[in-house]
PDB file of N, CA and C in Angstrom:
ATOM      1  N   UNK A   1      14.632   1.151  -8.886  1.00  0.00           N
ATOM      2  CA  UNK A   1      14.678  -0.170  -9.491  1.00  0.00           C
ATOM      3  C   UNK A   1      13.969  -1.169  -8.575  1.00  0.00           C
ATOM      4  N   UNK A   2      13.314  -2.168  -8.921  1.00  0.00           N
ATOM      5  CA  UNK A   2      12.533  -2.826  -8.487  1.00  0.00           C
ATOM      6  C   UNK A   2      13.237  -4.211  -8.358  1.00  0.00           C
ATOM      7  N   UNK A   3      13.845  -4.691  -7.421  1.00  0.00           N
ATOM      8  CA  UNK A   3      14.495  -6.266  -7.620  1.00  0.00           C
ATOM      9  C   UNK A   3      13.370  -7.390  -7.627  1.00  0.00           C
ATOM     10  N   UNK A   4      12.501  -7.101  -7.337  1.00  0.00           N
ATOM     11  CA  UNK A   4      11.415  -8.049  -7.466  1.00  0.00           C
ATOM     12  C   UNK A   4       9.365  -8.134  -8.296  1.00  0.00           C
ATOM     13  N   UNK A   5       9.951  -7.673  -9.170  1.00  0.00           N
ATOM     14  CA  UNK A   5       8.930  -7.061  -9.985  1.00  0.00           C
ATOM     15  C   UNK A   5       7.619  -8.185  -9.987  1.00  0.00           C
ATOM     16  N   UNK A   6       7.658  -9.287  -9.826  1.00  0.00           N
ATOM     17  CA  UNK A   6       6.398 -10.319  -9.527  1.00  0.00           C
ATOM     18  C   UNK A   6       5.807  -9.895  -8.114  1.00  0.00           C
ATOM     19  N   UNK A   7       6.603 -10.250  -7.239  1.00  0.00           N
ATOM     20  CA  UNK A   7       6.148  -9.948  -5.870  1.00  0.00           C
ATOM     21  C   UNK A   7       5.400  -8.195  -5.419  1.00  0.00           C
ATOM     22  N   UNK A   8       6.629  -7.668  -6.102  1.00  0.00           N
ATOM     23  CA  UNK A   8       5.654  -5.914  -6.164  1.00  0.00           C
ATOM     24  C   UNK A   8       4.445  -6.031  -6.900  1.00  0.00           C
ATOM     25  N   UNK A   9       4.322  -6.666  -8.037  1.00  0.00           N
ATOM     26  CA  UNK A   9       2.776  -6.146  -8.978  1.00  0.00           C
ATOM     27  C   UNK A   9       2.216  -7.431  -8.067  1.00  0.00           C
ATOM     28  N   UNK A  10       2.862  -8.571  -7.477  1.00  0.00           N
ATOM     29  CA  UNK A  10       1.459  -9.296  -6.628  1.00  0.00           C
ATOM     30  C   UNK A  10       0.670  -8.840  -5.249  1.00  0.00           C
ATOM     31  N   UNK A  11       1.627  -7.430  -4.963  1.00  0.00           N
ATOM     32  CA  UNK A  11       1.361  -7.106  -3.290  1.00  0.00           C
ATOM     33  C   UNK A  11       0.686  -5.295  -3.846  1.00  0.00           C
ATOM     34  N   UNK A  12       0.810  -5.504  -4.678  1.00  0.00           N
ATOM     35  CA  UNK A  12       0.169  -4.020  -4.787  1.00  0.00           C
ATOM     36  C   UNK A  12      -1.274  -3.258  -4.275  1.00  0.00           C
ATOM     37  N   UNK A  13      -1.384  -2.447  -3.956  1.00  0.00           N
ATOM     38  CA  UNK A  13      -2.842  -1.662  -3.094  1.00  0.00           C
ATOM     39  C   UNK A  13      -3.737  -2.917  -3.136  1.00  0.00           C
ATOM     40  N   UNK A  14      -2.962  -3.504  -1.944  1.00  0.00           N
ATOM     41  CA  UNK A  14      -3.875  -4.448  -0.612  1.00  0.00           C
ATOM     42  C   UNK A  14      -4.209  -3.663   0.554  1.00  0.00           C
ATOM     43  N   UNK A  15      -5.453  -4.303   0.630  1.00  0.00           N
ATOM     44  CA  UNK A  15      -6.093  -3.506   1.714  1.00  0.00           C
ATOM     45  C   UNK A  15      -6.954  -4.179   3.005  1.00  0.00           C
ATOM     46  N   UNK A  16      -6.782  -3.668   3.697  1.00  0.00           N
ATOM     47  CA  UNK A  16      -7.096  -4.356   5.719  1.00  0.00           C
ATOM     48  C   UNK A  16      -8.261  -3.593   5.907  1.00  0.00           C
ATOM     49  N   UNK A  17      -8.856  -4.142   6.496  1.00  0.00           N
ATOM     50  CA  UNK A  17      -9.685  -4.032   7.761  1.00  0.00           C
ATOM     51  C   UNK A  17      -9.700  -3.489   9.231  1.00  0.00           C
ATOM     52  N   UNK A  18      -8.362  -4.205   9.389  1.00  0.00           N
ATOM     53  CA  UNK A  18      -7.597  -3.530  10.686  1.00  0.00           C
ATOM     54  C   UNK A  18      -6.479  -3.618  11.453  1.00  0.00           C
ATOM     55  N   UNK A  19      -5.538  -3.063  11.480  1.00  0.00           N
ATOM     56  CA  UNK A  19      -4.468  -3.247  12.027  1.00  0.00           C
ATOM     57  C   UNK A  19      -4.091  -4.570  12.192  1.00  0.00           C
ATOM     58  N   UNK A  20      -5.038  -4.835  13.122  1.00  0.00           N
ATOM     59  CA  UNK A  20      -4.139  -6.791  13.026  1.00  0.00           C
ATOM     60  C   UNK A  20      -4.318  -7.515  11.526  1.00  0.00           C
ATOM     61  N   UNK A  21      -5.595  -7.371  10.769  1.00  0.00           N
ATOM     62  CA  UNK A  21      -5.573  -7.631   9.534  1.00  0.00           C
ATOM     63  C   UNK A  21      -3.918  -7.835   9.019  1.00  0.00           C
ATOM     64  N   UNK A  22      -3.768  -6.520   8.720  1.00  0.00           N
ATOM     65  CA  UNK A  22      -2.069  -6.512   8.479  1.00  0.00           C
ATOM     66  C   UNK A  22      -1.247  -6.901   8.953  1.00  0.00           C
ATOM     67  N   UNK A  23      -1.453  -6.840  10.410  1.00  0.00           N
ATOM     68  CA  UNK A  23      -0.051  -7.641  11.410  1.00  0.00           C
ATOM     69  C   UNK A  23      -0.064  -9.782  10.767  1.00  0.00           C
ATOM     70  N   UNK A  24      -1.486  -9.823  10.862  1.00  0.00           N
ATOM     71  CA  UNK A  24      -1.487 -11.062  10.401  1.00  0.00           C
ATOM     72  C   UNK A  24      -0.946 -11.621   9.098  1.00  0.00           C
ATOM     73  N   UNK A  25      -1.547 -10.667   7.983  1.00  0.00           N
ATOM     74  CA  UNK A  25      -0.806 -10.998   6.506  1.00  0.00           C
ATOM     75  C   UNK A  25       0.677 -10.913   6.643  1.00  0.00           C
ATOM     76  N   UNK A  26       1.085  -9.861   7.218  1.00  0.00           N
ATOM     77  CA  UNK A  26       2.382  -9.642   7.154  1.00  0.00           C
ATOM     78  C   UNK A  26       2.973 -10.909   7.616  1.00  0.00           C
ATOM     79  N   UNK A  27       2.879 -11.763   8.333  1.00  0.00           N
ATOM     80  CA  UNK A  27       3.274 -12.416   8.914  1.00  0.00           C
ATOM     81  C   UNK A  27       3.391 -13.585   8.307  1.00  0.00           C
ATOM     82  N   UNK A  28       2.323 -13.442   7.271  1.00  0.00           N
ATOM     83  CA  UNK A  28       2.099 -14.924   6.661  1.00  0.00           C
ATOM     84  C   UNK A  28       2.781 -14.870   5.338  1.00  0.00           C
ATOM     85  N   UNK A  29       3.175 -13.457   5.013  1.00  0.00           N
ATOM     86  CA  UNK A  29       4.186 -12.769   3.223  1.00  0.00           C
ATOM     87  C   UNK A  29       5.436 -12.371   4.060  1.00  0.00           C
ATOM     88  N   UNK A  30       6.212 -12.795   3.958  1.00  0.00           N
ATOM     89  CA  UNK A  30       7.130 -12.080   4.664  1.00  0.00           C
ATOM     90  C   UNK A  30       8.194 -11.771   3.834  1.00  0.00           C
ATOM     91  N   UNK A  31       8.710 -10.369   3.905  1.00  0.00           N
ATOM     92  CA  UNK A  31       9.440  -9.786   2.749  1.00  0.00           C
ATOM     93  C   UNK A  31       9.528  -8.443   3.088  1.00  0.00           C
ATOM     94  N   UNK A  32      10.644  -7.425   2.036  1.00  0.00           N
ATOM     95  CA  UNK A  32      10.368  -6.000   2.683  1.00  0.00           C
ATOM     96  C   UNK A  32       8.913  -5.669   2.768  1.00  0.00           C
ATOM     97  N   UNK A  33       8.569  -4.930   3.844  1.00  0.00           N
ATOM     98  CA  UNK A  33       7.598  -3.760   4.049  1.00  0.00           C
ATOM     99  C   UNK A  33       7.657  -2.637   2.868  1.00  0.00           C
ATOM    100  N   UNK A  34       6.206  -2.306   2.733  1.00  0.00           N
ATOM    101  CA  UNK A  34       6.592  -1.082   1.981  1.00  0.00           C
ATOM    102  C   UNK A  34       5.546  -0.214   2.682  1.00  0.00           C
ATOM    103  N   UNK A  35       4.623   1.041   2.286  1.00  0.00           N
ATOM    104  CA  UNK A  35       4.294   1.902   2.973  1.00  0.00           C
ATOM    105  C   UNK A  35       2.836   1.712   3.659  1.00  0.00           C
ATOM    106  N   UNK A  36       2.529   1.851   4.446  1.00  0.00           N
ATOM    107  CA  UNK A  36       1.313   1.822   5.279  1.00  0.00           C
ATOM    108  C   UNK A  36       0.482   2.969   5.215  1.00  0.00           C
ATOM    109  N   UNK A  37      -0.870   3.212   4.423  1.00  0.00           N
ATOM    110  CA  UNK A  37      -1.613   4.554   4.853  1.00  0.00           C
ATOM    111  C   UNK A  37      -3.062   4.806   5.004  1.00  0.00           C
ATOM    112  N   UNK A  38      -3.094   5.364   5.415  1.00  0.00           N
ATOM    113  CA  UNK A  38      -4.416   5.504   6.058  1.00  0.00           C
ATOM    114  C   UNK A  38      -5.639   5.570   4.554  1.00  0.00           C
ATOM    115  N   UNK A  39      -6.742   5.330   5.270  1.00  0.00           N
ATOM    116  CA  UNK A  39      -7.611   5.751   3.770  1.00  0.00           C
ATOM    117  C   UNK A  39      -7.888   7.425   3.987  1.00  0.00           C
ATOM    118  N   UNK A  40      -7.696   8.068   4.853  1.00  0.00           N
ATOM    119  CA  UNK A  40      -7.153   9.505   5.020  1.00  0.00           C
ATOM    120  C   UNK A  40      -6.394   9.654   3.845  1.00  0.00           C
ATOM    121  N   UNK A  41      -5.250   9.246   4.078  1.00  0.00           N
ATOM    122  CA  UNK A  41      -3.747   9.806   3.431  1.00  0.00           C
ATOM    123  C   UNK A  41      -3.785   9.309   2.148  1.00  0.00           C
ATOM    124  N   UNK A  42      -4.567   7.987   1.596  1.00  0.00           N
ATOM    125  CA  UNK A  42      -5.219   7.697   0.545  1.00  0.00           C
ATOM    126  C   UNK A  42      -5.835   8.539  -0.459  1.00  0.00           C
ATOM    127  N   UNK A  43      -6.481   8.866   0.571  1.00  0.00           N
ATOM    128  CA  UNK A  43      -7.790  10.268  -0.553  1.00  0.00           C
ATOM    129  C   UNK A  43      -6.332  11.523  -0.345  1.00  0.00           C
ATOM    130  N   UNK A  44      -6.184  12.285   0.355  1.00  0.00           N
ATOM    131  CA  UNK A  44      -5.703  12.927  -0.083  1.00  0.00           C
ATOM    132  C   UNK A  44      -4.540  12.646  -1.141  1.00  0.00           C
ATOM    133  N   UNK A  45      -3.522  11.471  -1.028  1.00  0.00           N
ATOM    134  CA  UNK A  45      -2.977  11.737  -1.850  1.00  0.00           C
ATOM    135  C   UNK A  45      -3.630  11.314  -3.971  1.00  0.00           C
ATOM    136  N   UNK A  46      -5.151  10.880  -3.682  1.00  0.00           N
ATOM    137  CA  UNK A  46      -5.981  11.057  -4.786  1.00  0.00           C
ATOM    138  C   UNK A  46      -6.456  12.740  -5.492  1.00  0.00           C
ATOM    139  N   UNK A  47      -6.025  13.756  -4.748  1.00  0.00           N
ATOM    140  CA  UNK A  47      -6.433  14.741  -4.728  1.00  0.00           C
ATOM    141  C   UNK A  47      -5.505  15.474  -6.145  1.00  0.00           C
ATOM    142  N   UNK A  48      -6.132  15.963  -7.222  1.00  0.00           N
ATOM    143  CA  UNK A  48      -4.984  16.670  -8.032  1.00  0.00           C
ATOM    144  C   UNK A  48      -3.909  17.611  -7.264  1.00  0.00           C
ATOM    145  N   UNK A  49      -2.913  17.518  -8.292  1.00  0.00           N
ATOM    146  CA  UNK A  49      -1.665  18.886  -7.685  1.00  0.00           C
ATOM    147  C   UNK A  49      -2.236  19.681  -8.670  1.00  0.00           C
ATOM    148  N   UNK A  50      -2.208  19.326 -10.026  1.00  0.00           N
ATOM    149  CA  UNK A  50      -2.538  20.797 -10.750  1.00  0.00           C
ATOM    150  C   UNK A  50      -3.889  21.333 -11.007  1.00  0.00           C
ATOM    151  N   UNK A  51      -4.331  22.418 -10.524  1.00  0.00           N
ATOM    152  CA  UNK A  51      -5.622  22.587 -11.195  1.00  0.00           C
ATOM    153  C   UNK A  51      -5.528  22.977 -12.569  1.00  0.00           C
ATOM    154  N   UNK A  52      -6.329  22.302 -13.123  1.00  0.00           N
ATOM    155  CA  UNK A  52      -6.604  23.262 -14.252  1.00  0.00           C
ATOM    156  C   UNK A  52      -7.817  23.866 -14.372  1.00  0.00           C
ATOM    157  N   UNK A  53      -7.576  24.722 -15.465  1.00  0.00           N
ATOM    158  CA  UNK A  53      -8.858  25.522 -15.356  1.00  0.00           C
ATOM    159  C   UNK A  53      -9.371  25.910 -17.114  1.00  0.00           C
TER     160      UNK A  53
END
């Protein structure tokens, strides 16, 4: 359940530059954290689970 459904669809896949990028926004939105990932962990998790064939 989502208690804040404006603020989630307004913070959704934002994206940095660099570490402080984020340390800075964060600082300036302040509210729960949610997950941090790499553009690594990005693509993979873009990757299908099922193949089909």
């Amino acid at each position: 359940m989502v208690d804040d459904i404006v603020n989630t669809r307004s913070n959704h896949m934002v994206f940095f530059r660099s570490r402080t990028h984020l340390d800075d926004w964060r600082e300036s939105n302040p509210g729960p954290e949610g997950a941090v990932l790499t553009v690594e962990q990005t693509h993979a998790l873009s990757v299908p689970i099922i193949e089909t064939s």
